[in-house]
PDB file of N, CA and C in Angstrom:
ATOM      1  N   UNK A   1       0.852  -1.173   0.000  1.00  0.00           N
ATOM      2  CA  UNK A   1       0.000   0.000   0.000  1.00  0.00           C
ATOM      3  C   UNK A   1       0.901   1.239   0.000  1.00  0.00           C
ATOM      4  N   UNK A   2       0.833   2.002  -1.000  1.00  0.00           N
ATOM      5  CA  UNK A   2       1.528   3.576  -1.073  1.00  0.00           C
ATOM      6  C   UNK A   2       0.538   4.467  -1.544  1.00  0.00           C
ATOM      7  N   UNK A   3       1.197   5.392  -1.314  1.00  0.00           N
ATOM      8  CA  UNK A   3       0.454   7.147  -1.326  1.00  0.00           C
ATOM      9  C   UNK A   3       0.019   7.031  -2.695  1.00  0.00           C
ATOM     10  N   UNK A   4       0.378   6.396  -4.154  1.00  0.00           N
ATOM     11  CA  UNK A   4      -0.299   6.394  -5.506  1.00  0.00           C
ATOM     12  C   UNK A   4      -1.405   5.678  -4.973  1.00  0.00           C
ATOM     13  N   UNK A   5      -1.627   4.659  -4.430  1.00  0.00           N
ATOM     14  CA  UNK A   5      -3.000   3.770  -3.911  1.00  0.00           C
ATOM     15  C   UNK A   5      -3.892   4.580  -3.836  1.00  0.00           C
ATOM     16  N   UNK A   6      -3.977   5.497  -3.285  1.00  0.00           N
ATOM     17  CA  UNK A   6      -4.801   6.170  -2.694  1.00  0.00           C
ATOM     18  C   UNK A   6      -5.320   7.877  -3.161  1.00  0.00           C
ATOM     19  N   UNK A   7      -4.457   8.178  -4.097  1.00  0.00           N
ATOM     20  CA  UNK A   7      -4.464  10.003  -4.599  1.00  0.00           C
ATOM     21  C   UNK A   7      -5.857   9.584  -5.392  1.00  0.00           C
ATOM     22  N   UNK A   8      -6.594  11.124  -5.235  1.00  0.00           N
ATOM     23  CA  UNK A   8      -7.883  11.250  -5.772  1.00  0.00           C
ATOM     24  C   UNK A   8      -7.100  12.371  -6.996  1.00  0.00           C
ATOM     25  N   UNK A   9      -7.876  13.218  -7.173  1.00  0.00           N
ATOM     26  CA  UNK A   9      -7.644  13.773  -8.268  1.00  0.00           C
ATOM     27  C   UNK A   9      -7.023  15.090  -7.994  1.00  0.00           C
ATOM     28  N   UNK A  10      -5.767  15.013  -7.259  1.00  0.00           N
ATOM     29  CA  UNK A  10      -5.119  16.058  -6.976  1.00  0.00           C
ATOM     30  C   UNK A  10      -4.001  15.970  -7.599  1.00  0.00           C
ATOM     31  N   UNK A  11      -3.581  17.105  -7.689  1.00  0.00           N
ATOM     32  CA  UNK A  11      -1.939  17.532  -8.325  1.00  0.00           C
ATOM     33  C   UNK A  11      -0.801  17.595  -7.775  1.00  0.00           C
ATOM     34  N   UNK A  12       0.150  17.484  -7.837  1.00  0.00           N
ATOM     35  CA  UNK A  12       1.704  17.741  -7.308  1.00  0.00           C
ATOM     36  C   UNK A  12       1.553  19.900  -6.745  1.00  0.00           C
ATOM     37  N   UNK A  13       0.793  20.286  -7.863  1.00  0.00           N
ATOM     38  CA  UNK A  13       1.203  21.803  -6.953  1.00  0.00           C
ATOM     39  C   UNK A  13      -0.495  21.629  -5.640  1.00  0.00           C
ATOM     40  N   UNK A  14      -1.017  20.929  -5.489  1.00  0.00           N
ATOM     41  CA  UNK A  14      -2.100  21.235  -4.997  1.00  0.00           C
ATOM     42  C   UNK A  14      -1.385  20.457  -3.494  1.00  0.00           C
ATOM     43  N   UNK A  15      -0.672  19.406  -3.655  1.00  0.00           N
ATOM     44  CA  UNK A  15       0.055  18.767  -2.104  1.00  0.00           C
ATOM     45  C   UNK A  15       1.313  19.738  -1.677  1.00  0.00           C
ATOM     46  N   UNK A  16       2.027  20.254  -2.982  1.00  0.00           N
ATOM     47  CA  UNK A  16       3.028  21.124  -2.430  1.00  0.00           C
ATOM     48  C   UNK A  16       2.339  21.945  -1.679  1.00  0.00           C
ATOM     49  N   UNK A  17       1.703  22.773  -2.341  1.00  0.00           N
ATOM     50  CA  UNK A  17       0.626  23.903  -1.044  1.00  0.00           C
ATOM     51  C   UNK A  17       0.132  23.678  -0.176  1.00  0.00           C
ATOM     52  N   UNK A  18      -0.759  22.632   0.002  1.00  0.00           N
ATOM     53  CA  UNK A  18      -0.744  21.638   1.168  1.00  0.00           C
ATOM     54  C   UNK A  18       0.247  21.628   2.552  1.00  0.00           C
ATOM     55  N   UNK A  19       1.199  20.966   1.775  1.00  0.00           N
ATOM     56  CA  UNK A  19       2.272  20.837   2.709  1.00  0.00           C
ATOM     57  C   UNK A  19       2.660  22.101   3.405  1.00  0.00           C
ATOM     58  N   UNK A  20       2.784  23.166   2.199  1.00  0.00           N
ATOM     59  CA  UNK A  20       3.266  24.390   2.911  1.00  0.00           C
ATOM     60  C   UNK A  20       2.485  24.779   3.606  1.00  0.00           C
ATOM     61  N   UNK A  21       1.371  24.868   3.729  1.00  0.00           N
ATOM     62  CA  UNK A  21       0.520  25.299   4.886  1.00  0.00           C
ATOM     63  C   UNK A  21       0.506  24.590   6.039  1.00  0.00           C
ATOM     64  N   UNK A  22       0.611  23.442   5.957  1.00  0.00           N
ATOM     65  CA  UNK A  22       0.956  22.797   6.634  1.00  0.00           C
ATOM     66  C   UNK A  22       1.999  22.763   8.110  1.00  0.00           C
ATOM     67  N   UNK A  23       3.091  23.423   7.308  1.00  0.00           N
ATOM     68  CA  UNK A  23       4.573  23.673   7.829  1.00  0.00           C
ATOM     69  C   UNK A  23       4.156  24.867   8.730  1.00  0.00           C
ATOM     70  N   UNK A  24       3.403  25.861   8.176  1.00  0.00           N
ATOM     71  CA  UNK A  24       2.976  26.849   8.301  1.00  0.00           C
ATOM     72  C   UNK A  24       2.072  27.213   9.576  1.00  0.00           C
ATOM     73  N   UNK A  25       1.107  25.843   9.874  1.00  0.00           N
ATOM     74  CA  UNK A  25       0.020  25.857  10.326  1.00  0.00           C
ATOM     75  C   UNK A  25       0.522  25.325  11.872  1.00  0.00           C
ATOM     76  N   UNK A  26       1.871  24.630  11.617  1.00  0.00           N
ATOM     77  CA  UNK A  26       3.145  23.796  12.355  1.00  0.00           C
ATOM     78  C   UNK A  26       3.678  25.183  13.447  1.00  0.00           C
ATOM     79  N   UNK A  27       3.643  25.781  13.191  1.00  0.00           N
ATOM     80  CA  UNK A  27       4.688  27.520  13.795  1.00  0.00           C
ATOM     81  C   UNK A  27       3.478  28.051  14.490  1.00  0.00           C
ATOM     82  N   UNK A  28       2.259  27.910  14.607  1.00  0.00           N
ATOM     83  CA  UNK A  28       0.982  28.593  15.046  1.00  0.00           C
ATOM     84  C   UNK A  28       0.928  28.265  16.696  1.00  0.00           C
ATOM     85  N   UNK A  29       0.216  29.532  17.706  1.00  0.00           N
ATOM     86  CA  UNK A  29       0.487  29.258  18.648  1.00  0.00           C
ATOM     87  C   UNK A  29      -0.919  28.096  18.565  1.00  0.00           C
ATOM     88  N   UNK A  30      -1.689  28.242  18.004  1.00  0.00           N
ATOM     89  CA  UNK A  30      -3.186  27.336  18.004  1.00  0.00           C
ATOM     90  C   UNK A  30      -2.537  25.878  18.130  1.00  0.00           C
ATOM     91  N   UNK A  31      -1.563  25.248  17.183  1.00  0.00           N
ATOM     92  CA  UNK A  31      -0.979  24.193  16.818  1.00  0.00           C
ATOM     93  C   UNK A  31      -0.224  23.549  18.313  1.00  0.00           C
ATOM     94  N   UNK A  32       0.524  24.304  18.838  1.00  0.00           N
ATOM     95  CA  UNK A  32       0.982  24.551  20.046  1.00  0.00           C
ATOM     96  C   UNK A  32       0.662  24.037  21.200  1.00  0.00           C
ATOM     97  N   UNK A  33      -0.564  24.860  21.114  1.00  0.00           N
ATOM     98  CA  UNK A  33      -1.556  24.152  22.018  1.00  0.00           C
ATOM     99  C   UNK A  33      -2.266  23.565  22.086  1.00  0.00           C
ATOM    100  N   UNK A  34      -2.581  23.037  20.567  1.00  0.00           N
ATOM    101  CA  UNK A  34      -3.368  21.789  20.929  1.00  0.00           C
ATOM    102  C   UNK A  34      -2.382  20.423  21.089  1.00  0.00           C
ATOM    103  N   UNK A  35      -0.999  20.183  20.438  1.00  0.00           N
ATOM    104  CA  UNK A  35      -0.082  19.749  20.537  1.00  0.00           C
ATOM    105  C   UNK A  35       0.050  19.310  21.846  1.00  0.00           C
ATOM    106  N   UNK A  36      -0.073  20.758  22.585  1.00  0.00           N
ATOM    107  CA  UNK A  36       0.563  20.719  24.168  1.00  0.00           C
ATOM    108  C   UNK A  36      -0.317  20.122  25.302  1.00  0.00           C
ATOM    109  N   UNK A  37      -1.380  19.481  24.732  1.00  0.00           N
ATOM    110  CA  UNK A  37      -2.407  19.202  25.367  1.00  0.00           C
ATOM    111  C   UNK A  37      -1.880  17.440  25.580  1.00  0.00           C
ATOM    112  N   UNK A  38      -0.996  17.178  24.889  1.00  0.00           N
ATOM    113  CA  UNK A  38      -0.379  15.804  24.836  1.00  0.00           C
ATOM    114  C   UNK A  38      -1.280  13.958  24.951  1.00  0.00           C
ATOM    115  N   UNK A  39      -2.306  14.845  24.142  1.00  0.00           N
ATOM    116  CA  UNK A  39      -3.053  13.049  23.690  1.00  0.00           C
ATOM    117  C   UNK A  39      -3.041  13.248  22.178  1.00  0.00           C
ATOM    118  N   UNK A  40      -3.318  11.831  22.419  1.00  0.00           N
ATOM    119  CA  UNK A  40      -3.091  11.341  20.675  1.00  0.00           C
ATOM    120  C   UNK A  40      -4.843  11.530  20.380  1.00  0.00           C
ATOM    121  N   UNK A  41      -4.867  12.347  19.094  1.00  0.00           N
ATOM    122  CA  UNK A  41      -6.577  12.141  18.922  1.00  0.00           C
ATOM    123  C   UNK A  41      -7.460  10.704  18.869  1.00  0.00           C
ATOM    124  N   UNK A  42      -6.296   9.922  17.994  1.00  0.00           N
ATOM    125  CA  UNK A  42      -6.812   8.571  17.894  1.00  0.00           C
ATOM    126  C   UNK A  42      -6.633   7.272  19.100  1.00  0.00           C
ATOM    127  N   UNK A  43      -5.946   7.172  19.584  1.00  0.00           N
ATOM    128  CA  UNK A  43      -5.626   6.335  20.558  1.00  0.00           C
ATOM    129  C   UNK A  43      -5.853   7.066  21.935  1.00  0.00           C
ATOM    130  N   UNK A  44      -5.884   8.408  22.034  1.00  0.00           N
ATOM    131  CA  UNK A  44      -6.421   9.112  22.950  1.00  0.00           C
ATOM    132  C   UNK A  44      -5.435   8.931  25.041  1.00  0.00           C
ATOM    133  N   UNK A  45      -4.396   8.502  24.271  1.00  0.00           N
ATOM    134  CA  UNK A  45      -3.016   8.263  25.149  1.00  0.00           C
ATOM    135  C   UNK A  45      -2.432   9.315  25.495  1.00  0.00           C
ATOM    136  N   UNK A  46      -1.427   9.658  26.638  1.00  0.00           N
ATOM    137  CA  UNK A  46      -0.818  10.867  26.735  1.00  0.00           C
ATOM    138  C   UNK A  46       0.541  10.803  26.452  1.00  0.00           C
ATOM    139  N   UNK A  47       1.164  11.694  25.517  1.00  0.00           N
ATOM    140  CA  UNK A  47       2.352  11.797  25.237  1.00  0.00           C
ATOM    141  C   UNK A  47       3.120  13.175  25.452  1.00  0.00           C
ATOM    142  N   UNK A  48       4.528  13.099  25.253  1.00  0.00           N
ATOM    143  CA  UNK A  48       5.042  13.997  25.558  1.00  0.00           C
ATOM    144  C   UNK A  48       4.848  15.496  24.214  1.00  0.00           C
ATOM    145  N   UNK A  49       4.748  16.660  24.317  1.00  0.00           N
ATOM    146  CA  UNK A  49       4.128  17.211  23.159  1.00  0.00           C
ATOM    147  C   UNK A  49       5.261  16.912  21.636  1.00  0.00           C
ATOM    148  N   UNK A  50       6.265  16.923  21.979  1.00  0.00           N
ATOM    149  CA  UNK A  50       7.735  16.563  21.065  1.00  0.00           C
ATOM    150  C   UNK A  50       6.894  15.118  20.527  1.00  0.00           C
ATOM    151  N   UNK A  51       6.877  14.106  20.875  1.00  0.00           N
ATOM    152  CA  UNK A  51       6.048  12.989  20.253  1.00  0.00           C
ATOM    153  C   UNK A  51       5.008  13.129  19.530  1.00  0.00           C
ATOM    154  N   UNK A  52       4.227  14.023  19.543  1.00  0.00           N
ATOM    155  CA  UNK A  52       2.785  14.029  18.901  1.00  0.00           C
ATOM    156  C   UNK A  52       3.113  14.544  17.336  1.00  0.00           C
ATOM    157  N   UNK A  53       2.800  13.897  16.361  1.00  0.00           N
ATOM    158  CA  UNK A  53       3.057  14.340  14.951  1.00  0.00           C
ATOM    159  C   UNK A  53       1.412  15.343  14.311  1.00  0.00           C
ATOM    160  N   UNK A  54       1.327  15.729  13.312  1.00  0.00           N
ATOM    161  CA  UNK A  54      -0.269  16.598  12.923  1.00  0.00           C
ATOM    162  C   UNK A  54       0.064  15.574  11.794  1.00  0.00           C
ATOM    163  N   UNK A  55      -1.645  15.122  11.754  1.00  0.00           N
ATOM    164  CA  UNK A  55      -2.366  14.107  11.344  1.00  0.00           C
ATOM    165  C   UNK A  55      -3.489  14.969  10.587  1.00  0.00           C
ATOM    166  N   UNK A  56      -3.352  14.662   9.290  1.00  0.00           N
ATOM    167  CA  UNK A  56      -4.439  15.147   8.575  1.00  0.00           C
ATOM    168  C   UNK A  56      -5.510  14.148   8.220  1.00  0.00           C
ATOM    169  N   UNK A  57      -6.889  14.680   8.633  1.00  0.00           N
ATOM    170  CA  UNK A  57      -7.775  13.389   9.265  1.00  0.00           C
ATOM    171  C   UNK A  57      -8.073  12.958   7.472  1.00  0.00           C
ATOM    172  N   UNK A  58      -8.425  13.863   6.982  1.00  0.00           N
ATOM    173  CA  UNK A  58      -8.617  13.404   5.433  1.00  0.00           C
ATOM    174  C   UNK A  58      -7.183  13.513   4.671  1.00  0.00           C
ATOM    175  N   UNK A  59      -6.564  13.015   4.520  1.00  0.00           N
ATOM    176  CA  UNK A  59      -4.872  13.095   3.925  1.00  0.00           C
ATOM    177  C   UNK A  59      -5.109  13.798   2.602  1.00  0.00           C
ATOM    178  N   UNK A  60      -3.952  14.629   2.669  1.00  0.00           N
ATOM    179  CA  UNK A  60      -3.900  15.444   1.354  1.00  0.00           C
ATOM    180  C   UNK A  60      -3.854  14.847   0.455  1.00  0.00           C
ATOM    181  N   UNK A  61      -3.196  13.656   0.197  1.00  0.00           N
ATOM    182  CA  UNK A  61      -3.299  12.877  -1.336  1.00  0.00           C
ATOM    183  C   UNK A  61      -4.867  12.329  -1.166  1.00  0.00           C
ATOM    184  N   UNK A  62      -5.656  12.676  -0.678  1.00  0.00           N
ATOM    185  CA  UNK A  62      -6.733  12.287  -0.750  1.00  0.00           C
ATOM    186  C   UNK A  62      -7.595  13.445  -0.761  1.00  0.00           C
ATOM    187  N   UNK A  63      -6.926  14.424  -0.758  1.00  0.00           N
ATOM    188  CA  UNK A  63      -7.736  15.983  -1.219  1.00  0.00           C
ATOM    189  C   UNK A  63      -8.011  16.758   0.090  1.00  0.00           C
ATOM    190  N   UNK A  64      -7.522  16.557   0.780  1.00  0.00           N
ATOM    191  CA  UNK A  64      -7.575  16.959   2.637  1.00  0.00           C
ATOM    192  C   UNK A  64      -7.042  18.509   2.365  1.00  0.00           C
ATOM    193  N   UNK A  65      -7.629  19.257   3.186  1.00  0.00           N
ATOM    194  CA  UNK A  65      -6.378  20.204   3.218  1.00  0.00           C
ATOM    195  C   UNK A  65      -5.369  20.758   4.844  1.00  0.00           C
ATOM    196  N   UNK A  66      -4.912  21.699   4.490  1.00  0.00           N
ATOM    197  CA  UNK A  66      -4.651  21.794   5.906  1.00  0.00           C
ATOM    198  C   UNK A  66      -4.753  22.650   6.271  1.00  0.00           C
ATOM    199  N   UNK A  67      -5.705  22.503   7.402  1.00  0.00           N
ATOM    200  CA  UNK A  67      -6.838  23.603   7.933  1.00  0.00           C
ATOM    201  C   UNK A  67      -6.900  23.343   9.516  1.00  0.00           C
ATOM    202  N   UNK A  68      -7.384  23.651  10.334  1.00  0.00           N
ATOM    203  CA  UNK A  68      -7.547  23.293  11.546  1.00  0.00           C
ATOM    204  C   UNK A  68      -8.719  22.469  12.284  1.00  0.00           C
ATOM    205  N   UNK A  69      -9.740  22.397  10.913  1.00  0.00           N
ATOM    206  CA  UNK A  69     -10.418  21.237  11.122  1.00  0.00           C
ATOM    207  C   UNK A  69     -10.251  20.065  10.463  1.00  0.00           C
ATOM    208  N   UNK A  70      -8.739  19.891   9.918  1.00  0.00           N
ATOM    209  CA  UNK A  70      -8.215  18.804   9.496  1.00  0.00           C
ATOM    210  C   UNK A  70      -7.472  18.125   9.679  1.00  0.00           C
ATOM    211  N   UNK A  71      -6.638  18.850  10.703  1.00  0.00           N
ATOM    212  CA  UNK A  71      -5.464  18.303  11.328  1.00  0.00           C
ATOM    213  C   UNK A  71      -5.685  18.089  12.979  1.00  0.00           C
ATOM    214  N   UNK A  72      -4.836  17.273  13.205  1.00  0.00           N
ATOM    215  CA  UNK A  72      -4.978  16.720  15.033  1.00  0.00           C
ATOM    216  C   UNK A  72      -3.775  16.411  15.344  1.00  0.00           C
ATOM    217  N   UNK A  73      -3.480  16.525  16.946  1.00  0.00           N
ATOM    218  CA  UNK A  73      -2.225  15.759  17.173  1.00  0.00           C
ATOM    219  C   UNK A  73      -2.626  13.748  17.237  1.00  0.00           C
ATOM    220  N   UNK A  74      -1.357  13.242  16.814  1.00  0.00           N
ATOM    221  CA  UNK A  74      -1.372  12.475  16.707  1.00  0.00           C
ATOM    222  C   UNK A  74      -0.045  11.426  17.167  1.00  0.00           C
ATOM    223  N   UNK A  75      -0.362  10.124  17.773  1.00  0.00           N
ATOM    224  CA  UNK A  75       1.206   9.571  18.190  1.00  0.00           C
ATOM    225  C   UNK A  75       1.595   9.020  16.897  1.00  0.00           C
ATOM    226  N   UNK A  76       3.182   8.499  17.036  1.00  0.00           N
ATOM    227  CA  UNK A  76       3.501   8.303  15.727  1.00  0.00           C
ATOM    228  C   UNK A  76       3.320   6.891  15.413  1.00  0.00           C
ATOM    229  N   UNK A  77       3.008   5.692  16.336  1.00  0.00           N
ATOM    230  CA  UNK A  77       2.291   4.503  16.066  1.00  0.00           C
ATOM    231  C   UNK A  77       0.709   4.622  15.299  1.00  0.00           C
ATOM    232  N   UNK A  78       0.270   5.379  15.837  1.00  0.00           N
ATOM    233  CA  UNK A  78      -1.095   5.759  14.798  1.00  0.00           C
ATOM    234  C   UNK A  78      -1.062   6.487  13.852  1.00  0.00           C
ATOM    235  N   UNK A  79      -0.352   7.264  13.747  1.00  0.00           N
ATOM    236  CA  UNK A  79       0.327   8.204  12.295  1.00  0.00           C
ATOM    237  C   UNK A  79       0.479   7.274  11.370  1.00  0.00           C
ATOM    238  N   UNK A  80       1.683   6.517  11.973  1.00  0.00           N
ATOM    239  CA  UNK A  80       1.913   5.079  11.016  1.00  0.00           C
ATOM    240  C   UNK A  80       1.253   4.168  10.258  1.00  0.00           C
ATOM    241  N   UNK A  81       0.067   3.682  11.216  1.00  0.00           N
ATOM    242  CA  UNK A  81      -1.137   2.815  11.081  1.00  0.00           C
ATOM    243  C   UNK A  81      -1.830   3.471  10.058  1.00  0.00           C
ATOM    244  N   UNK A  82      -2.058   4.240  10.154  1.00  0.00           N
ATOM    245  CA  UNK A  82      -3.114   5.618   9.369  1.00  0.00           C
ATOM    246  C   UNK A  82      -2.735   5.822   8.109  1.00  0.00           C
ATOM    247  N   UNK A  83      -1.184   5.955   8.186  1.00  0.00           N
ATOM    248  CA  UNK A  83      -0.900   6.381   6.738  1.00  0.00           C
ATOM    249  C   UNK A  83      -1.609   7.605   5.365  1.00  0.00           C
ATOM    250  N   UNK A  84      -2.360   6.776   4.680  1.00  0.00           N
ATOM    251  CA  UNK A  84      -3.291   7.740   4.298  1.00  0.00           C
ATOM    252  C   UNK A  84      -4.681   7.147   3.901  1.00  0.00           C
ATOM    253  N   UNK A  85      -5.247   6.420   4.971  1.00  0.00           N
ATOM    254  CA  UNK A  85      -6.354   6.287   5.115  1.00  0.00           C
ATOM    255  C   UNK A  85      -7.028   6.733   5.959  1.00  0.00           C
ATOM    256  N   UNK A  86      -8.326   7.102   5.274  1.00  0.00           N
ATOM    257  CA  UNK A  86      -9.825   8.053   6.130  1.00  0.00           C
ATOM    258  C   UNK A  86     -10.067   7.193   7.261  1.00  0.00           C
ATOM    259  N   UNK A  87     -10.729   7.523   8.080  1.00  0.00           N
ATOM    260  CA  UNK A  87     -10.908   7.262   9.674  1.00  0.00           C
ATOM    261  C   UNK A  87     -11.529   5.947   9.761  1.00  0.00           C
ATOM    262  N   UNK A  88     -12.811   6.451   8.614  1.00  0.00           N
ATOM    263  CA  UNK A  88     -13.808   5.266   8.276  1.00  0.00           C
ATOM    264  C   UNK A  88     -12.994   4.101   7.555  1.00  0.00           C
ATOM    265  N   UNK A  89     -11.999   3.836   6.941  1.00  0.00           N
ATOM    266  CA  UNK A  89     -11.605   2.931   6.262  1.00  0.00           C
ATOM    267  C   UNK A  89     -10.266   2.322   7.163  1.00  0.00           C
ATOM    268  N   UNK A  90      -9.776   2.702   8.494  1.00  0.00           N
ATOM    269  CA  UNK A  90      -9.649   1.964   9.694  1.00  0.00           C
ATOM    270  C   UNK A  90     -10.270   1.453  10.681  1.00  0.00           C
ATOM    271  N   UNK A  91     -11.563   1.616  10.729  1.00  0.00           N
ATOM    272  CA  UNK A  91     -12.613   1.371  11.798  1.00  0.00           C
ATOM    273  C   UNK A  91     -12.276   0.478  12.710  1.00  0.00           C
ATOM    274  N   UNK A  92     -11.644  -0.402  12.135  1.00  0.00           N
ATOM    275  CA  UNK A  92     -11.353  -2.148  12.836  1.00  0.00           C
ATOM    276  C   UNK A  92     -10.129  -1.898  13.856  1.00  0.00           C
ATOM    277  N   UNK A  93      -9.157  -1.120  13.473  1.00  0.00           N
ATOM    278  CA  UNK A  93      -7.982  -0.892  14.665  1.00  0.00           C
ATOM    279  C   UNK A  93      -8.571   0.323  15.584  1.00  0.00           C
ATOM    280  N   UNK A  94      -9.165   0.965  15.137  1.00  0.00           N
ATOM    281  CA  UNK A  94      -9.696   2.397  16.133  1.00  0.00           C
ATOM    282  C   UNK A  94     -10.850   1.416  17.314  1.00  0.00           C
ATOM    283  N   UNK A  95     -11.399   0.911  16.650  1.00  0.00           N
ATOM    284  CA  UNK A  95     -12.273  -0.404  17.731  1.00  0.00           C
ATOM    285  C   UNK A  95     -11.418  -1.464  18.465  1.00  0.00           C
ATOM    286  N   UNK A  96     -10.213  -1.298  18.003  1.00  0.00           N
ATOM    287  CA  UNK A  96      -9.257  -2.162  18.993  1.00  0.00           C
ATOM    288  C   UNK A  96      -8.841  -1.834  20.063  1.00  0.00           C
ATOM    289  N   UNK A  97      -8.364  -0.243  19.743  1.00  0.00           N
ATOM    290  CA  UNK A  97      -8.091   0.643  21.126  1.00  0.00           C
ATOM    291  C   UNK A  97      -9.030   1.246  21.595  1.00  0.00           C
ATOM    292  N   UNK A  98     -10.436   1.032  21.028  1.00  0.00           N
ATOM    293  CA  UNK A  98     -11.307   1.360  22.190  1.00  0.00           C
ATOM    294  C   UNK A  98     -11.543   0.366  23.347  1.00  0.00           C
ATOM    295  N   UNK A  99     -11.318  -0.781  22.722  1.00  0.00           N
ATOM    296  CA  UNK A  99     -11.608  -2.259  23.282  1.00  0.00           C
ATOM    297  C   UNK A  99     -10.451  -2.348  24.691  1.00  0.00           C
ATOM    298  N   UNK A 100      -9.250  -2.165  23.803  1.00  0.00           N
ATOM    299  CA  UNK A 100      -8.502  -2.121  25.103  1.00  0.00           C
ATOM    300  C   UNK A 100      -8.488  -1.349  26.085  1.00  0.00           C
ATOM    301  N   UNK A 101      -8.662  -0.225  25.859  1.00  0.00           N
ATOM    302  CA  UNK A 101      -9.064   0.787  26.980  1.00  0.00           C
ATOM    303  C   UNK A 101     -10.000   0.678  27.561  1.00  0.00           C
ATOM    304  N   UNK A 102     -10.947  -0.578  27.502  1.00  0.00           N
ATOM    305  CA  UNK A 102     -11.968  -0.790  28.282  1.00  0.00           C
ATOM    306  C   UNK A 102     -12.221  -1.505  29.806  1.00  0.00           C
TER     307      UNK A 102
END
């Protein structure tokens, strides 16, 4: 599974911009603090804020942008997992760590 798997009908300048906002959105005190709040959105664990990566819930190769209702902190075991699939098309591991946390 790679990032071609998955691109909808976006462009190389439409992820570059992306990204740069991204980077951008990265330097914000908003980012900061939600960062600094140190859980993972998905696994909902506490980490140190340096650990938490921004997770774009709809991934830009999938036409996401990066906005602040698109991005979350995230740990980097679920970053990983996630890759660039929508929330709905992991359902089965996000129900795992609800399970365990039970």
């Amino acid at each position: 599974m790679n990032e071609a798997d998955f691109t909808v009908d976006v462009d190389d300048e439409f992820i570059s911009r992306e990204k740069a906002k991204a980077r951008e959105l990265r330097q914000s005190q908003w980012w900061k603090n939600r960062r600094g709040e140190g859980v993972c959105h998905y696994c909902r664990q506490r980490f140190p804020a340096g650990e938490l990566t921004m997770d774009h819930v709809v991934p830009i190769v999938r036409g996401g942008r990066s906005t602040k209702s698109n991005v979350v902190p995230c740990c980097k075991p679920c970053n990983g997992k996630k890759k660039y699939l929508l929330p709905t098309e992991w359902t089965e591991y996000l129900d795992g760590l609800t399970k365990r946390s039970v």
